[in-house]
N, C-alpha and C. Protein backbone atom coordinates (compact mmCIF):
# COMPACT_ATOMS: atom_id res chain seq x y z
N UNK A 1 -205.08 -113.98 170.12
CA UNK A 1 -205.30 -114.66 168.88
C UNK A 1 -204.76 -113.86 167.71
N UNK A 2 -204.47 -112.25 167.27
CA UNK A 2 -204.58 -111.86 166.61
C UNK A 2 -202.46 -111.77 166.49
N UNK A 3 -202.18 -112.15 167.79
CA UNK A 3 -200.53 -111.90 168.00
C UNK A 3 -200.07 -113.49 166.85
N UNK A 4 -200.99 -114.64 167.15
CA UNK A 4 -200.63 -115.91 166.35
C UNK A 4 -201.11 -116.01 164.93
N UNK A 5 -202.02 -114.96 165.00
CA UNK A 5 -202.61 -114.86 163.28
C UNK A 5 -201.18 -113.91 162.67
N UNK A 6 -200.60 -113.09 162.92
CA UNK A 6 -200.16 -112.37 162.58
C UNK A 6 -198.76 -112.90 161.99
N UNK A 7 -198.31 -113.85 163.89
CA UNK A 7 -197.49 -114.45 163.27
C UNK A 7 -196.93 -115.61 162.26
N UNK A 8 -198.44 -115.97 162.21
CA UNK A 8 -198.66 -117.23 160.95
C UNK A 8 -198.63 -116.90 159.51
N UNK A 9 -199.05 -115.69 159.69
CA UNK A 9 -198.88 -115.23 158.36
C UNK A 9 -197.76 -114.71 158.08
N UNK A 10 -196.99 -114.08 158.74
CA UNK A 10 -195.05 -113.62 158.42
C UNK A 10 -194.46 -115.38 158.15
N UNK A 11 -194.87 -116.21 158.73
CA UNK A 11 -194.12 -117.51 158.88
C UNK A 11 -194.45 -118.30 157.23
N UNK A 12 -195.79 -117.78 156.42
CA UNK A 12 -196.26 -118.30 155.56
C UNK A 12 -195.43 -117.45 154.30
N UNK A 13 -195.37 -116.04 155.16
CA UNK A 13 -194.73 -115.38 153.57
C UNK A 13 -193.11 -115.30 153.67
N UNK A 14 -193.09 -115.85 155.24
CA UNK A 14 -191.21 -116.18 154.51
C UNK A 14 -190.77 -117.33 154.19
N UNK A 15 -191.98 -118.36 154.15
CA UNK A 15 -191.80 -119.68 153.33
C UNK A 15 -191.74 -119.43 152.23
N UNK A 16 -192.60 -118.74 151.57
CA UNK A 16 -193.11 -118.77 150.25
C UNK A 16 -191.84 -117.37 149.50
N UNK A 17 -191.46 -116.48 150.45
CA UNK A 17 -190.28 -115.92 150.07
C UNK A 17 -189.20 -116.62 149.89
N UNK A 18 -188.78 -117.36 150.29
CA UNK A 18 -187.88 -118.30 150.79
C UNK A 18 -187.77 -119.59 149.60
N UNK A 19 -188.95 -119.93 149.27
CA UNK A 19 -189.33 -121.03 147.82
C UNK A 19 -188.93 -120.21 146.49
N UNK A 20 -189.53 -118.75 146.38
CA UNK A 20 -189.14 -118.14 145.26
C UNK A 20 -187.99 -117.69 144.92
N UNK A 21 -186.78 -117.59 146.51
CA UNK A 21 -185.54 -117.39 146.42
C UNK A 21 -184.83 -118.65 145.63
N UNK A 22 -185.38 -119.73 145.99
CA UNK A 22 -184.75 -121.02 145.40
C UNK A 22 -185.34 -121.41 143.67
N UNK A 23 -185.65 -121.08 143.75
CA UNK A 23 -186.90 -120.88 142.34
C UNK A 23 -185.67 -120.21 141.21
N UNK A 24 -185.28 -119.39 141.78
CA UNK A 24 -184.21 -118.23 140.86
C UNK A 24 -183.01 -118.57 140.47
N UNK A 25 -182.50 -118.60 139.22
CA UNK A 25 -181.66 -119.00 138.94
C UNK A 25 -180.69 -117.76 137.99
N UNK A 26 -179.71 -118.29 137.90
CA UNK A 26 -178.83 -116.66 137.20
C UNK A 26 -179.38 -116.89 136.08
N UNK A 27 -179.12 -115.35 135.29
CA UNK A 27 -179.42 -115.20 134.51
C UNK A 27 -178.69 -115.94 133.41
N UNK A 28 -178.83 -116.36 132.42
CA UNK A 28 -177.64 -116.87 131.15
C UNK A 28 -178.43 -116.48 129.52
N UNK A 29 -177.48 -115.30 129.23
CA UNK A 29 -178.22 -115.34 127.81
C UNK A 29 -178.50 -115.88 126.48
N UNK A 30 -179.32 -115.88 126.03
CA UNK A 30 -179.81 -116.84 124.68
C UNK A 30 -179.19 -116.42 123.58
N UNK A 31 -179.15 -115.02 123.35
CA UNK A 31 -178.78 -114.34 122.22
C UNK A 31 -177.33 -114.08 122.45
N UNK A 32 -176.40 -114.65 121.15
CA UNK A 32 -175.31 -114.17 121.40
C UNK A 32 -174.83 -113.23 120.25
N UNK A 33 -174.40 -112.09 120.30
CA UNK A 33 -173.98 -111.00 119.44
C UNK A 33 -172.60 -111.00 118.71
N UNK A 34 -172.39 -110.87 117.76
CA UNK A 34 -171.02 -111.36 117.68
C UNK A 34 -170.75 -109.44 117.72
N UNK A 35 -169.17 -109.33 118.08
CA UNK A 35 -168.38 -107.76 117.90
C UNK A 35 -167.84 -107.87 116.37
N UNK A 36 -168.31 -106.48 115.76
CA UNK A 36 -167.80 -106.62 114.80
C UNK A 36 -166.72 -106.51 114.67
N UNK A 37 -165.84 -106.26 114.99
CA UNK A 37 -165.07 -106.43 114.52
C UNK A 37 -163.26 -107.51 115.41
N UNK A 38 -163.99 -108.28 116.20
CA UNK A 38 -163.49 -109.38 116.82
C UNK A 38 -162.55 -109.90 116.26
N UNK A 39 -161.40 -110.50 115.91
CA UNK A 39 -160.70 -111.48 115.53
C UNK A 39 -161.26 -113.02 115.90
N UNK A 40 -160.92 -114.12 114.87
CA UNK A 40 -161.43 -115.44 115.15
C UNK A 40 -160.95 -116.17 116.70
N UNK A 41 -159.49 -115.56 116.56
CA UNK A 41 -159.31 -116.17 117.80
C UNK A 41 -160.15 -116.01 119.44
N UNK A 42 -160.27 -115.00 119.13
CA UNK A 42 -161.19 -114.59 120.51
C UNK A 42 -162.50 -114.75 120.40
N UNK A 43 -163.05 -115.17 119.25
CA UNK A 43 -164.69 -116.16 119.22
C UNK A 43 -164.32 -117.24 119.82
N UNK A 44 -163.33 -117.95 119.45
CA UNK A 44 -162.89 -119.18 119.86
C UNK A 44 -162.58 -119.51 121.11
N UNK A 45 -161.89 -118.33 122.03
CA UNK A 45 -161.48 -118.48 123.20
C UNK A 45 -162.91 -118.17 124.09
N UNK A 46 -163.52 -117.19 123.57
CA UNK A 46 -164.79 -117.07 124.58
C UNK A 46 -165.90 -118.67 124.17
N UNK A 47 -165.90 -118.83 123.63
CA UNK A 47 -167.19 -119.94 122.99
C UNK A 47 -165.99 -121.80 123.82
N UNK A 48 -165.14 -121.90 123.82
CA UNK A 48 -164.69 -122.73 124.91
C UNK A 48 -164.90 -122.05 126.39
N UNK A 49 -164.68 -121.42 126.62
CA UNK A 49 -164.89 -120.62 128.01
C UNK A 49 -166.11 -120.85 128.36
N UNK A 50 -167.54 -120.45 127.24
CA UNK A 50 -168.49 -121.08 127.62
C UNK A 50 -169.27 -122.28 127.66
N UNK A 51 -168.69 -122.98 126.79
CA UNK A 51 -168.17 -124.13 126.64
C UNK A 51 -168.19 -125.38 128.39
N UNK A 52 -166.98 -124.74 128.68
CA UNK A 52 -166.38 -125.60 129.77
C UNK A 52 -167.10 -124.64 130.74
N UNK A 53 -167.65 -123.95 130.66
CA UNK A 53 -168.62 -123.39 132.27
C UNK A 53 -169.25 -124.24 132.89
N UNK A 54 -169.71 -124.71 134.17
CA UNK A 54 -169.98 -125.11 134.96
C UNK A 54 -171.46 -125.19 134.96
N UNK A 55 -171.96 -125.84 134.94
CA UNK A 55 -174.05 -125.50 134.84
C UNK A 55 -174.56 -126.25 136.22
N UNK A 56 -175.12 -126.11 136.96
CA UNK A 56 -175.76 -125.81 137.99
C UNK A 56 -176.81 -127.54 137.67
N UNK A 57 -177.48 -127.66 136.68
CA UNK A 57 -178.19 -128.39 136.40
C UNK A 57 -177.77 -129.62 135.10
N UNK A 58 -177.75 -130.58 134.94
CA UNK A 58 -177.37 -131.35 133.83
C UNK A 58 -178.28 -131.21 132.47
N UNK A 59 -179.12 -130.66 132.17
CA UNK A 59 -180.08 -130.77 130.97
C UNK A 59 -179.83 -129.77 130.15
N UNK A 60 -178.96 -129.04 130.16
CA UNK A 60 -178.76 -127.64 129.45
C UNK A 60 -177.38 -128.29 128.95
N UNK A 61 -177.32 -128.42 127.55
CA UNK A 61 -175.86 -128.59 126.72
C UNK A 61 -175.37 -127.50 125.40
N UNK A 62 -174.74 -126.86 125.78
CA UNK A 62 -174.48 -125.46 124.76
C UNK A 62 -173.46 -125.84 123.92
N UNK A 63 -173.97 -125.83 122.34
CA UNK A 63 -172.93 -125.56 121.78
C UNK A 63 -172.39 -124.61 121.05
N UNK A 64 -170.73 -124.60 120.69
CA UNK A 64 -170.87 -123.06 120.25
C UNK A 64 -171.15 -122.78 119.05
N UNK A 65 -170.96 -121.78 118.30
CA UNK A 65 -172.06 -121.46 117.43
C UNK A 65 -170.92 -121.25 115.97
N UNK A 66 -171.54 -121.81 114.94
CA UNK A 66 -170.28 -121.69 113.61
C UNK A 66 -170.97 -120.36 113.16
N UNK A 67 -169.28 -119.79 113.25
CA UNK A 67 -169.29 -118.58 112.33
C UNK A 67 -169.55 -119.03 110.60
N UNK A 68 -170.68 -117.63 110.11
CA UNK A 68 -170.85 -118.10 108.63
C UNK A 68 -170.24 -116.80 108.07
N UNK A 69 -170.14 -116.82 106.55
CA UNK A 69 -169.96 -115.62 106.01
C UNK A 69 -170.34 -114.22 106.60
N UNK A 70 -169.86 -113.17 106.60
CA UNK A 70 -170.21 -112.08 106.47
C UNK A 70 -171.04 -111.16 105.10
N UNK A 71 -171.29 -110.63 105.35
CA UNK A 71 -171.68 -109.89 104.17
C UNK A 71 -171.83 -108.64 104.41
N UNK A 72 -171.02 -107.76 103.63
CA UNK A 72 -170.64 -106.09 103.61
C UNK A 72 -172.06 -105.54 103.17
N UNK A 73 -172.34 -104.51 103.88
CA UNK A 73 -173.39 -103.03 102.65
C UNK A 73 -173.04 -103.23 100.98
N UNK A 74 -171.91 -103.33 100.65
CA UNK A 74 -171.60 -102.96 99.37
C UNK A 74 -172.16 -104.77 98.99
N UNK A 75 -172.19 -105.65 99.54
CA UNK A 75 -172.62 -106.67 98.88
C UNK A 75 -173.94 -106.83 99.09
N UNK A 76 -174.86 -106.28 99.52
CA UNK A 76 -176.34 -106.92 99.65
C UNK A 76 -176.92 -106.62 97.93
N UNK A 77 -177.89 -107.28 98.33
CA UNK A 77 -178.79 -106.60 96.97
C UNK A 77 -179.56 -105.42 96.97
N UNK A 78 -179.75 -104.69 95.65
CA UNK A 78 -179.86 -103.56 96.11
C UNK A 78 -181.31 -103.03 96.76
N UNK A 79 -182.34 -104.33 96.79
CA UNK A 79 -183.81 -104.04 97.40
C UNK A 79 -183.68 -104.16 99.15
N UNK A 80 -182.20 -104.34 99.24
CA UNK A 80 -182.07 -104.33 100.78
C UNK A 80 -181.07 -103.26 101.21
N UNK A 81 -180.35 -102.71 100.32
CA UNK A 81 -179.59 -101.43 101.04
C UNK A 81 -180.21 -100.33 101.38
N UNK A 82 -179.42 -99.61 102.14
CA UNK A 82 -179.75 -98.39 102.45
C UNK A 82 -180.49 -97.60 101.77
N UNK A 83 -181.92 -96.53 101.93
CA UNK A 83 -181.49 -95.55 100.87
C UNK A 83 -180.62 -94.40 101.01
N UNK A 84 -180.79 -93.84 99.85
CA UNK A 84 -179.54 -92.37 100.42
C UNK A 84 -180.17 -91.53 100.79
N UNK A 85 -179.27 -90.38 101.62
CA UNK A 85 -180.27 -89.70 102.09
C UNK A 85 -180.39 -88.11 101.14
N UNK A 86 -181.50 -87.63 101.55
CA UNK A 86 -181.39 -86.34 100.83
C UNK A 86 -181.14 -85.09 101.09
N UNK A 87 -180.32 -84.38 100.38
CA UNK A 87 -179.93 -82.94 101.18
C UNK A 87 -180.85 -82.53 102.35
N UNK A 88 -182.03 -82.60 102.00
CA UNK A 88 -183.00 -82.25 103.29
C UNK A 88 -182.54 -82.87 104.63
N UNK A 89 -182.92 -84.02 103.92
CA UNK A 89 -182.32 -85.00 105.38
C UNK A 89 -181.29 -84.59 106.32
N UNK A 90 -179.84 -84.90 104.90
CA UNK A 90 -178.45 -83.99 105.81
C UNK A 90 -178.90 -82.95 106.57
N UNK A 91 -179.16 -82.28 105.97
CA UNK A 91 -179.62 -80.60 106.77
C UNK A 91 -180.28 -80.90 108.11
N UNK A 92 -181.39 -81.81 108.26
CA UNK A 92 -181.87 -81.46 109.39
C UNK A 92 -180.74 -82.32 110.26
N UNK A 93 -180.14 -83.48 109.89
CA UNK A 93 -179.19 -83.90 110.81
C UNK A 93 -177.83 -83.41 111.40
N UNK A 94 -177.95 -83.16 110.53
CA UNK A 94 -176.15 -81.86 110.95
C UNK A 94 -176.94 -80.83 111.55
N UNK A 95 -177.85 -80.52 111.80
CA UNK A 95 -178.66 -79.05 112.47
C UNK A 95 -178.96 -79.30 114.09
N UNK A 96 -179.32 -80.54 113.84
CA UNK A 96 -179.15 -81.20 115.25
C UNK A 96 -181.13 -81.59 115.45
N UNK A 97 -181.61 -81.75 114.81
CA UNK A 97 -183.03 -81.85 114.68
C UNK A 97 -183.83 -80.63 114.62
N UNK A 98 -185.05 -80.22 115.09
CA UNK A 98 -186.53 -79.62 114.22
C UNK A 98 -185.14 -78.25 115.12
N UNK A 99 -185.97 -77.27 114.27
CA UNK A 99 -185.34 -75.54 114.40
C UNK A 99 -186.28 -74.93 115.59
């Protein structure tokens, strides 16, 4: 009895292994990053590329994403730039951190 218990239970967890294998699907990411410093054309060529990819399932429709302005450091306002740093600061960073 304990040879059919044993094997009922391997038979149950490679079903249920076997369901969660099908369960899985690739990964595809949400967030897309743009490179800074990219040319338009090659937003364009990757965003058709993903575009015309192939999807596994019909309910997922991607579209690609409009580039908006940029905006430089030197253009934000100034309650959002950087602050500067202070000789102290430099010092410990060029030192390579604590002494």
């Amino acid at each position: 009895m304990s040879s059919f218990s044993a094997l009922f239970r391997r038979e149950m967890m490679t079903n249920v292994v076997f369901r969660a294998w099908q369960a899985v699907r690739p990964h595809v990411p949400l967030i897309k990053f743009r490179n800074g410093s990219a040319p338009v054309d090659n937003v364009r060529v990757v965003a058709a590329a993903a575009a015309s990819a192939p999807s596994s399932s019909g309910k997922a429709s991607f579209k690609p994403v409009q580039k908006g302005p940029i905006i430089e450091d030197w253009q934000l306002p100034y309650r959002y730039r950087r602050q500067q740093l202070s000789q102290q600061e430099v010092d410990f960073i060029n030192r390579g951190g604590p002494e």
